[in-house]
N, C-alpha and C. Protein backbone atom coordinates (compact mmCIF):
# COMPACT_ATOMS: atom_id res chain seq x y z
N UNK A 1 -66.56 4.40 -132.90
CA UNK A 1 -65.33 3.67 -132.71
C UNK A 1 -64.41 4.49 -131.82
N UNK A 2 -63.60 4.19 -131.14
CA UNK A 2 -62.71 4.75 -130.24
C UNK A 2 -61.30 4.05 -129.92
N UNK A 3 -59.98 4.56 -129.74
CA UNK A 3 -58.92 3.97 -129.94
C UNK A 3 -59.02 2.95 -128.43
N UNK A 4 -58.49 1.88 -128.83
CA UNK A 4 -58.48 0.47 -127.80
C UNK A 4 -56.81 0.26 -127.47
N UNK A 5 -56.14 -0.02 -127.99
CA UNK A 5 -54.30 -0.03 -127.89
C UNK A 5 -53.72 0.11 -129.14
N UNK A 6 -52.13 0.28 -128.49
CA UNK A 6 -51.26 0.29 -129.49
C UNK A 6 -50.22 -0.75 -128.85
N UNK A 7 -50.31 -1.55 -129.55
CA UNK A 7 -48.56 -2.71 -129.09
C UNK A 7 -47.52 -2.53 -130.22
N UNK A 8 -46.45 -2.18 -129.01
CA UNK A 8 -45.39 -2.29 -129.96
C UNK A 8 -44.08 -3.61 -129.41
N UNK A 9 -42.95 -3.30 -130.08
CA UNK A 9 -41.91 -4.64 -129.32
C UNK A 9 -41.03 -3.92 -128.79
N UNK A 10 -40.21 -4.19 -128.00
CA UNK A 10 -39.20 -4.27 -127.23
C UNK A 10 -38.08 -4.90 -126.82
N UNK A 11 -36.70 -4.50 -126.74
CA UNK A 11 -35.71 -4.92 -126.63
C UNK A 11 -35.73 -5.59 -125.14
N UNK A 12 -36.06 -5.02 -124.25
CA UNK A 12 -36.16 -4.32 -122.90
C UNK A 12 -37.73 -4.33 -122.25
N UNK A 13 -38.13 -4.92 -121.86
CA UNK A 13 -39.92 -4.78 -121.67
C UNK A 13 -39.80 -4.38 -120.05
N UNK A 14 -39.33 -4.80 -119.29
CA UNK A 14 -39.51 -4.25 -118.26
C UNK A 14 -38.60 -2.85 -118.03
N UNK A 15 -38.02 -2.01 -118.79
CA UNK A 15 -36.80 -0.96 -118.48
C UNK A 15 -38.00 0.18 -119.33
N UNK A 16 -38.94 -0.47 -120.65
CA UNK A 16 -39.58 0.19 -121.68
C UNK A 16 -40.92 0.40 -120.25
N UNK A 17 -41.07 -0.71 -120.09
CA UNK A 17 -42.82 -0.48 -119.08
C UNK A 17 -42.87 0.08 -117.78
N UNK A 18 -41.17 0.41 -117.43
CA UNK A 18 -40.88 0.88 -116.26
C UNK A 18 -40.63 2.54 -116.74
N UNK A 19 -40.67 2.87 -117.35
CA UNK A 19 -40.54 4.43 -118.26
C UNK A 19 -42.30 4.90 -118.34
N UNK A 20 -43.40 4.16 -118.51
CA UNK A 20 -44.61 4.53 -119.05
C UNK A 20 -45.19 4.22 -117.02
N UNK A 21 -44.78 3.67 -116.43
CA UNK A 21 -45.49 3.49 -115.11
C UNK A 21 -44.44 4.85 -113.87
N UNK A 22 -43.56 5.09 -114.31
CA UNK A 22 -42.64 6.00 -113.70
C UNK A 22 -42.99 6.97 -114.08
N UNK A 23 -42.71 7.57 -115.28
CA UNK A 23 -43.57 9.10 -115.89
C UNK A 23 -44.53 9.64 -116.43
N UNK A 24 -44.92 8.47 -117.14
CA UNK A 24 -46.48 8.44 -117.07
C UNK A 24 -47.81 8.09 -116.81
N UNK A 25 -47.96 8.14 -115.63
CA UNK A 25 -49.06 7.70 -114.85
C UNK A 25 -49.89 6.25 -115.04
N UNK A 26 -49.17 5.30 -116.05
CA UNK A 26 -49.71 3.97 -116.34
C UNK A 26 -49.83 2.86 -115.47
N UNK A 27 -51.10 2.54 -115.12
CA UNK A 27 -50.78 0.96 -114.53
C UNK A 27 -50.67 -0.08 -114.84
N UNK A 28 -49.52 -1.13 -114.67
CA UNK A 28 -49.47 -2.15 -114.96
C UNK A 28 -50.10 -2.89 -114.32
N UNK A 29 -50.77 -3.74 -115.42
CA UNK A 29 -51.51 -5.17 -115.54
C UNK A 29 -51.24 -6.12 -115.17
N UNK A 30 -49.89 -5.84 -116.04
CA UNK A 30 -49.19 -7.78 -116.27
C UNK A 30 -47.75 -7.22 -116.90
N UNK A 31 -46.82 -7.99 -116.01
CA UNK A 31 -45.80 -8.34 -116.81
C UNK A 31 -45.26 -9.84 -117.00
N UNK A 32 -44.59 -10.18 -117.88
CA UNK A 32 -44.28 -11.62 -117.35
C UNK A 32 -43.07 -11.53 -118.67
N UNK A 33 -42.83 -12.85 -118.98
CA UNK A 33 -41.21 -12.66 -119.65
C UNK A 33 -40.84 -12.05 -120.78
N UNK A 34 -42.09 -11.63 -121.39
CA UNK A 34 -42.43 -11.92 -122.90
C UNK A 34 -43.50 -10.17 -123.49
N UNK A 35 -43.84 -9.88 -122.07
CA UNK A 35 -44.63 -8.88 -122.52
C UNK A 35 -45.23 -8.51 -121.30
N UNK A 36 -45.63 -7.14 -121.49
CA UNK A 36 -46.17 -5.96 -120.61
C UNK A 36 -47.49 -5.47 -121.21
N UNK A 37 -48.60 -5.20 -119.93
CA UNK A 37 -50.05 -4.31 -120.66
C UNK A 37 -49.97 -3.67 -119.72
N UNK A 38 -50.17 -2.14 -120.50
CA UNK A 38 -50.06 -1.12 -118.99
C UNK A 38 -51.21 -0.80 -119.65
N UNK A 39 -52.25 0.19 -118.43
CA UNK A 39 -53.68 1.18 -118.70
C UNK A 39 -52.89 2.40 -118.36
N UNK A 40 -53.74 3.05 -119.27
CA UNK A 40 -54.03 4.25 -119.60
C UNK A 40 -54.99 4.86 -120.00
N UNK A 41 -55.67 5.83 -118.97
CA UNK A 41 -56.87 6.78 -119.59
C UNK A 41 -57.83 6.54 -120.93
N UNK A 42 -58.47 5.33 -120.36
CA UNK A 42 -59.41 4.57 -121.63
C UNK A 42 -58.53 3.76 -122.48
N UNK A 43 -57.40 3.34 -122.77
CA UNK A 43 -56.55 2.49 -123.98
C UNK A 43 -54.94 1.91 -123.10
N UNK A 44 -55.06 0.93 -124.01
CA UNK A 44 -54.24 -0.12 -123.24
C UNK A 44 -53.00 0.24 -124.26
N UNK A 45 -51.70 -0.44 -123.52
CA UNK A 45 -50.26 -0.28 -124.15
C UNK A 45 -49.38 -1.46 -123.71
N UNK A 46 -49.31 -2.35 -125.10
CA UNK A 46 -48.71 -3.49 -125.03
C UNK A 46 -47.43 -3.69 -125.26
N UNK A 47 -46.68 -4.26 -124.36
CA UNK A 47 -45.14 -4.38 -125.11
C UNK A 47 -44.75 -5.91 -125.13
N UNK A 48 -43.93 -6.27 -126.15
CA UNK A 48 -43.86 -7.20 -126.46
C UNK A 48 -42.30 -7.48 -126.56
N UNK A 49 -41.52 -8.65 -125.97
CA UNK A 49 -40.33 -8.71 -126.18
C UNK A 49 -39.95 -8.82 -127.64
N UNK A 50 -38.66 -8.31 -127.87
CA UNK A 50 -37.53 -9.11 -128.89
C UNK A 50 -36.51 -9.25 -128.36
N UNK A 51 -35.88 -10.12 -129.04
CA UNK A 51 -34.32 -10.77 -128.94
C UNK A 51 -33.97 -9.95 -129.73
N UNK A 52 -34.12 -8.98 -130.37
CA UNK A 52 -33.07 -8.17 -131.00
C UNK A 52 -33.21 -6.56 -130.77
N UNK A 53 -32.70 -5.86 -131.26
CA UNK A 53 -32.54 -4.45 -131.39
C UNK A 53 -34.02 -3.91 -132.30
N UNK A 54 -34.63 -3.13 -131.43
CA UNK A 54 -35.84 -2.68 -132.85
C UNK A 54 -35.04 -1.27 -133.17
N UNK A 55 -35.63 -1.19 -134.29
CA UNK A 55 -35.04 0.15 -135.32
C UNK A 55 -36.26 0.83 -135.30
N UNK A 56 -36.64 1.92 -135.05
CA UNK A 56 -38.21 2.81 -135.00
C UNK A 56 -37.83 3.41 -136.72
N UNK A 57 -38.99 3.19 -137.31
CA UNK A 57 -38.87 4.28 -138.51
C UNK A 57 -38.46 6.07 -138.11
N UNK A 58 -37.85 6.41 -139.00
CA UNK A 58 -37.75 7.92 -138.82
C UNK A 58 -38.84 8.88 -138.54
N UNK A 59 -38.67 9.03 -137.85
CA UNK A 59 -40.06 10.22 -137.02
C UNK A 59 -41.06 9.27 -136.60
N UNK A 60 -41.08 8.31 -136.19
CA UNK A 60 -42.60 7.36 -135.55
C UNK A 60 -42.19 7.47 -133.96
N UNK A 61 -43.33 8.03 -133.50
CA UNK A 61 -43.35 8.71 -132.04
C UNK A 61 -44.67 8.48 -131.88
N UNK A 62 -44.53 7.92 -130.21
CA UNK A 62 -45.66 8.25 -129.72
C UNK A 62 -46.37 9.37 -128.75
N UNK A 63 -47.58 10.33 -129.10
CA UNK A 63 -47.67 11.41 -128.65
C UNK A 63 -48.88 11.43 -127.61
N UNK A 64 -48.44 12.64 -126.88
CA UNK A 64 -49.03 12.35 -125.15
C UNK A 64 -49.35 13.67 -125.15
N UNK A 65 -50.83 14.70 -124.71
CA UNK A 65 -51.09 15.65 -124.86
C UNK A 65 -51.44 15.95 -123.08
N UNK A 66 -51.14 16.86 -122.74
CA UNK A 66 -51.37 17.75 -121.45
C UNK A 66 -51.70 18.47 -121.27
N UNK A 67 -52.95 18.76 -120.33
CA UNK A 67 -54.04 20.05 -120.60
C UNK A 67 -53.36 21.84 -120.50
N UNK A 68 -52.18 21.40 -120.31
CA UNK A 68 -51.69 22.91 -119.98
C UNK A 68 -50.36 22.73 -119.96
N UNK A 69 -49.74 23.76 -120.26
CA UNK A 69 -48.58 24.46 -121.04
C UNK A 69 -47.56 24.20 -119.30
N UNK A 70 -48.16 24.68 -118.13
CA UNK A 70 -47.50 24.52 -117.17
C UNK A 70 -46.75 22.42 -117.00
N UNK A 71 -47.92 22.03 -117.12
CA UNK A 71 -47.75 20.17 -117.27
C UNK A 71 -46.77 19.96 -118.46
N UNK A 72 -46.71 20.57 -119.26
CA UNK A 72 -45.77 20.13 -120.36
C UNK A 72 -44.71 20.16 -119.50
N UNK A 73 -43.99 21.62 -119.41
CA UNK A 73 -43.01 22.10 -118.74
C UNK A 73 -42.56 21.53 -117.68
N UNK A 74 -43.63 20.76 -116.62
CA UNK A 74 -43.62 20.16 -115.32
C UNK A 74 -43.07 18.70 -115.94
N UNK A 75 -43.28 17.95 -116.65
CA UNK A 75 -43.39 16.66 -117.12
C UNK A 75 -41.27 16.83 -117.78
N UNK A 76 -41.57 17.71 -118.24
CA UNK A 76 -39.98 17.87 -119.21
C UNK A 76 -39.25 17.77 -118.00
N UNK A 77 -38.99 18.91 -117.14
CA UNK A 77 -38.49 19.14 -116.18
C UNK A 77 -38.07 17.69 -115.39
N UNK A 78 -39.02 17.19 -114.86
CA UNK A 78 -39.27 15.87 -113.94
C UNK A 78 -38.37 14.92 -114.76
N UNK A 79 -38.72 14.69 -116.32
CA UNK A 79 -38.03 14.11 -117.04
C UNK A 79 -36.44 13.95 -117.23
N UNK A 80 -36.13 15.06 -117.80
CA UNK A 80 -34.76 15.44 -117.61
C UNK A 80 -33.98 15.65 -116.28
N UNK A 81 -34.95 15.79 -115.24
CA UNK A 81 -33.82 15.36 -114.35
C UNK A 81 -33.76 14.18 -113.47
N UNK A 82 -34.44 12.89 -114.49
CA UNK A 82 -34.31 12.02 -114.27
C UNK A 82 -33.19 10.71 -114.96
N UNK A 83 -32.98 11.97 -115.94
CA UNK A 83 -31.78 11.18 -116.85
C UNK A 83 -32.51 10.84 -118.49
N UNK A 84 -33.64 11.29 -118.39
CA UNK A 84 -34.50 10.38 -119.87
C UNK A 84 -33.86 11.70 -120.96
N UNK A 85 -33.09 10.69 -122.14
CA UNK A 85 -32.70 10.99 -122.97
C UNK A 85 -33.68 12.65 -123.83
N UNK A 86 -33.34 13.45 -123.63
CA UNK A 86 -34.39 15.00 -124.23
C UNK A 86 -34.01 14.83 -125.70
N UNK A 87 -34.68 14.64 -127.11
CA UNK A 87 -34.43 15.05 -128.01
C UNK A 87 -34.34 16.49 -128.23
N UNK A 88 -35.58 17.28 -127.70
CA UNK A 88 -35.68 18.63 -128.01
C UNK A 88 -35.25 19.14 -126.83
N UNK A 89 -35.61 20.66 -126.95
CA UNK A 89 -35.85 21.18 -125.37
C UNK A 89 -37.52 21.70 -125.71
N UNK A 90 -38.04 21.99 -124.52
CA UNK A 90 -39.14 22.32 -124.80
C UNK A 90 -39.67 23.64 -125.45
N UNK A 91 -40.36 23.54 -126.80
CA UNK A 91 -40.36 24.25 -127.68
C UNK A 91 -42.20 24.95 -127.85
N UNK A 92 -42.42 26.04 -128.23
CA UNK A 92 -44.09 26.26 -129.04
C UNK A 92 -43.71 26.27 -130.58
N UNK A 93 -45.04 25.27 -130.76
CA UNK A 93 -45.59 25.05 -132.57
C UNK A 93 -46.43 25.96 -132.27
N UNK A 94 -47.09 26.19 -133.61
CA UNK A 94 -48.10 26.74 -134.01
C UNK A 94 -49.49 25.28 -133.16
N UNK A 95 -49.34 24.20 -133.27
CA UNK A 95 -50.05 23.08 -132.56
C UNK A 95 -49.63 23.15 -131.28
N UNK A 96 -49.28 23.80 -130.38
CA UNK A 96 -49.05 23.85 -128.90
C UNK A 96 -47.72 23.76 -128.14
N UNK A 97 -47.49 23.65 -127.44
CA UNK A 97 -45.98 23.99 -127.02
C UNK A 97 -45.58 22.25 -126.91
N UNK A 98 -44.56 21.92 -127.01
CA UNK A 98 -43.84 20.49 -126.60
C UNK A 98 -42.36 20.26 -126.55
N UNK A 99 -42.31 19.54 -126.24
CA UNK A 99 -40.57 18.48 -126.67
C UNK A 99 -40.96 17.21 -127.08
N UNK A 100 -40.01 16.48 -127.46
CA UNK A 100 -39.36 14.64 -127.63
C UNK A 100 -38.43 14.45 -126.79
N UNK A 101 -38.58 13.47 -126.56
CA UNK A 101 -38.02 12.80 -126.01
C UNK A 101 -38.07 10.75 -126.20
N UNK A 102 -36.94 10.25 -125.52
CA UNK A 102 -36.57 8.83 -125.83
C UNK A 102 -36.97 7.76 -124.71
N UNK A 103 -37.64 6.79 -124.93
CA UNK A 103 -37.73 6.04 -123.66
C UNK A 103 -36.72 4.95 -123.84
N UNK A 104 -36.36 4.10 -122.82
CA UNK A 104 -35.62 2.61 -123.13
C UNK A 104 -35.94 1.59 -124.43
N UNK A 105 -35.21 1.64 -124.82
CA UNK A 105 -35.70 1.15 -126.31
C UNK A 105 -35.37 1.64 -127.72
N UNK A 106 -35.48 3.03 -126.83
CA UNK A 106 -35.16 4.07 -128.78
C UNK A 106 -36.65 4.63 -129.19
N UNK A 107 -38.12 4.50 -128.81
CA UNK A 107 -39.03 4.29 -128.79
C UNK A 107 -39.46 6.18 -128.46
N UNK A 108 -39.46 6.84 -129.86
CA UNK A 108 -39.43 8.65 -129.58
C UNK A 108 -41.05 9.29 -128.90
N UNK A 109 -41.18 9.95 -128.21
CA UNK A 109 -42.05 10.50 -127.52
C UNK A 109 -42.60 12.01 -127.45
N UNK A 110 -43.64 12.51 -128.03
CA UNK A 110 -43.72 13.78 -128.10
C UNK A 110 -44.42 14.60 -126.98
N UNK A 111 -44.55 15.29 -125.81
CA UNK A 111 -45.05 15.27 -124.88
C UNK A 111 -46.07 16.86 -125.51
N UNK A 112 -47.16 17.06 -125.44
CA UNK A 112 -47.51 18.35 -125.65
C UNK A 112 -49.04 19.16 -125.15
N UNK A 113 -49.08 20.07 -125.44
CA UNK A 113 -50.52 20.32 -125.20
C UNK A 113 -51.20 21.18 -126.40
N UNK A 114 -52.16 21.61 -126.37
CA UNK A 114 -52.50 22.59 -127.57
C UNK A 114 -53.13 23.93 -126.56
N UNK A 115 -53.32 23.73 -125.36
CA UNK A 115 -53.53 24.87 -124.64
C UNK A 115 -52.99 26.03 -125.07
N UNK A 116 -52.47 26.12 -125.76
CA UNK A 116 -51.38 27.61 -126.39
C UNK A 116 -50.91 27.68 -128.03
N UNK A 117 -52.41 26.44 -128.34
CA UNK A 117 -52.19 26.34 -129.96
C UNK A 117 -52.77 27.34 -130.56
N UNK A 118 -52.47 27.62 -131.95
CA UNK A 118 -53.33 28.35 -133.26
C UNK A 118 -54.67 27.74 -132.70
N UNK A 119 -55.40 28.97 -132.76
CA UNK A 119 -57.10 28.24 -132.83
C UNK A 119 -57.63 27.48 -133.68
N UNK A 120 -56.81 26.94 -134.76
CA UNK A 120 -57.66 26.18 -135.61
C UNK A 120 -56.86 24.57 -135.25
N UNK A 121 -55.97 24.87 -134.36
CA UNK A 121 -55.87 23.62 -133.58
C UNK A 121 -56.46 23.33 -132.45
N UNK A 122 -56.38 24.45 -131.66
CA UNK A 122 -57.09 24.38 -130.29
C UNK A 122 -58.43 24.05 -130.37
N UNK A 123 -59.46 24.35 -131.58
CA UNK A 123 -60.84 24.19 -131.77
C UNK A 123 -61.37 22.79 -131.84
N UNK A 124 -61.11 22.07 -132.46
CA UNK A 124 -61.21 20.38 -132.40
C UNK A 124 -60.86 20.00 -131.13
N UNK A 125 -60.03 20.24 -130.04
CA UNK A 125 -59.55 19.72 -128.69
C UNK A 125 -60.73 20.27 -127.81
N UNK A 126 -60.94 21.17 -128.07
CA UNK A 126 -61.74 21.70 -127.07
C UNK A 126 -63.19 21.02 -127.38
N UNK A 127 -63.86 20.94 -128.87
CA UNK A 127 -65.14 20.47 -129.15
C UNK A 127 -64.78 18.92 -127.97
N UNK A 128 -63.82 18.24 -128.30
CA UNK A 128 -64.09 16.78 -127.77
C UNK A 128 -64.26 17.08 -125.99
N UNK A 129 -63.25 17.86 -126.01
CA UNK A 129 -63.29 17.89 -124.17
C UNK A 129 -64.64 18.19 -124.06
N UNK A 130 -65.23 19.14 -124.52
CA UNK A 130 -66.79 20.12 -123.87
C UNK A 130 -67.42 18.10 -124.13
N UNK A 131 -67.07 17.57 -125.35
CA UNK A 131 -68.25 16.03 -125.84
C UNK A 131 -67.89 14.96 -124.62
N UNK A 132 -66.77 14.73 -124.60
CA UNK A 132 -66.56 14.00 -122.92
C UNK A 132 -66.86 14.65 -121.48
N UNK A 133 -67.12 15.51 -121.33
CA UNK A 133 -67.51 15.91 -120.49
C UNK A 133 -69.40 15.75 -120.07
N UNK A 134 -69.45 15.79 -121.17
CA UNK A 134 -71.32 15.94 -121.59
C UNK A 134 -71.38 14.13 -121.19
N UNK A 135 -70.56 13.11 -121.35
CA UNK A 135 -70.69 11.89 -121.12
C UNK A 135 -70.87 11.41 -119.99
């Protein structure tokens, strides 16, 4: 089994799908009044209008991993001086270095890599890369 999409809703669908095709390398599909499908690197990302305000649960983020500690940094950078709301500044976990950040919507974003994680994080990332690669 392998992840296929995640749809979520939106206040804003074209300001939300114009954030994922601007900074993160997504192409859009389709937009039309009601909803957006952008691609991404094997899995699709659906947005869906509302007429109202969505409320994100506390801490529900969506997370975006980058092969290297320099791309984190490059991505923040690019980010912030584009105006996109920074929750953090860019920080190292023990799971790899990152920030959050906000797209249009309210919709929280964790940008990171594990290139510079504890090895007992870095070890699972690396088994899959060496298994996709072998594909």
């Amino acid at each position: 089994m392998k992840f296929n999409h995640i749809s979520f809703p939106s206040s804003d669908v074209r300001a939300t799908a114009n954030f994922f095709v601007q900074h993160l390398g997504c192409s859009l599909e389709y937009i039309g009044a009601d909803a957006a499908v952008l691609k991404r690197a094997g899995f699709d990302i659906v947005i869906e209008a509302k007429d109202h305000t969505v409320v994100w649960p506390h801490n529900f983020h969506l997370g975006f991993e980058l092969p290297t500690v320099e791309e984190v940094s490059q991505l923040y950078q690019h980010l912030q001086a584009r105006g996109v709301p920074m929750k953090t500044g860019l920080f190292h976990h023990e799971r790899g270095s990152r920030f959050f950040c906000e797209a249009p919507g309210g919709l929280l974003f964790e940008m990171n890599t594990r290139a510079d994680a504890h090895e007992r994080y870095r070890a699972s990332f690396e088994r899959q890369a060496r298994a996709d690669a072998v594909k």
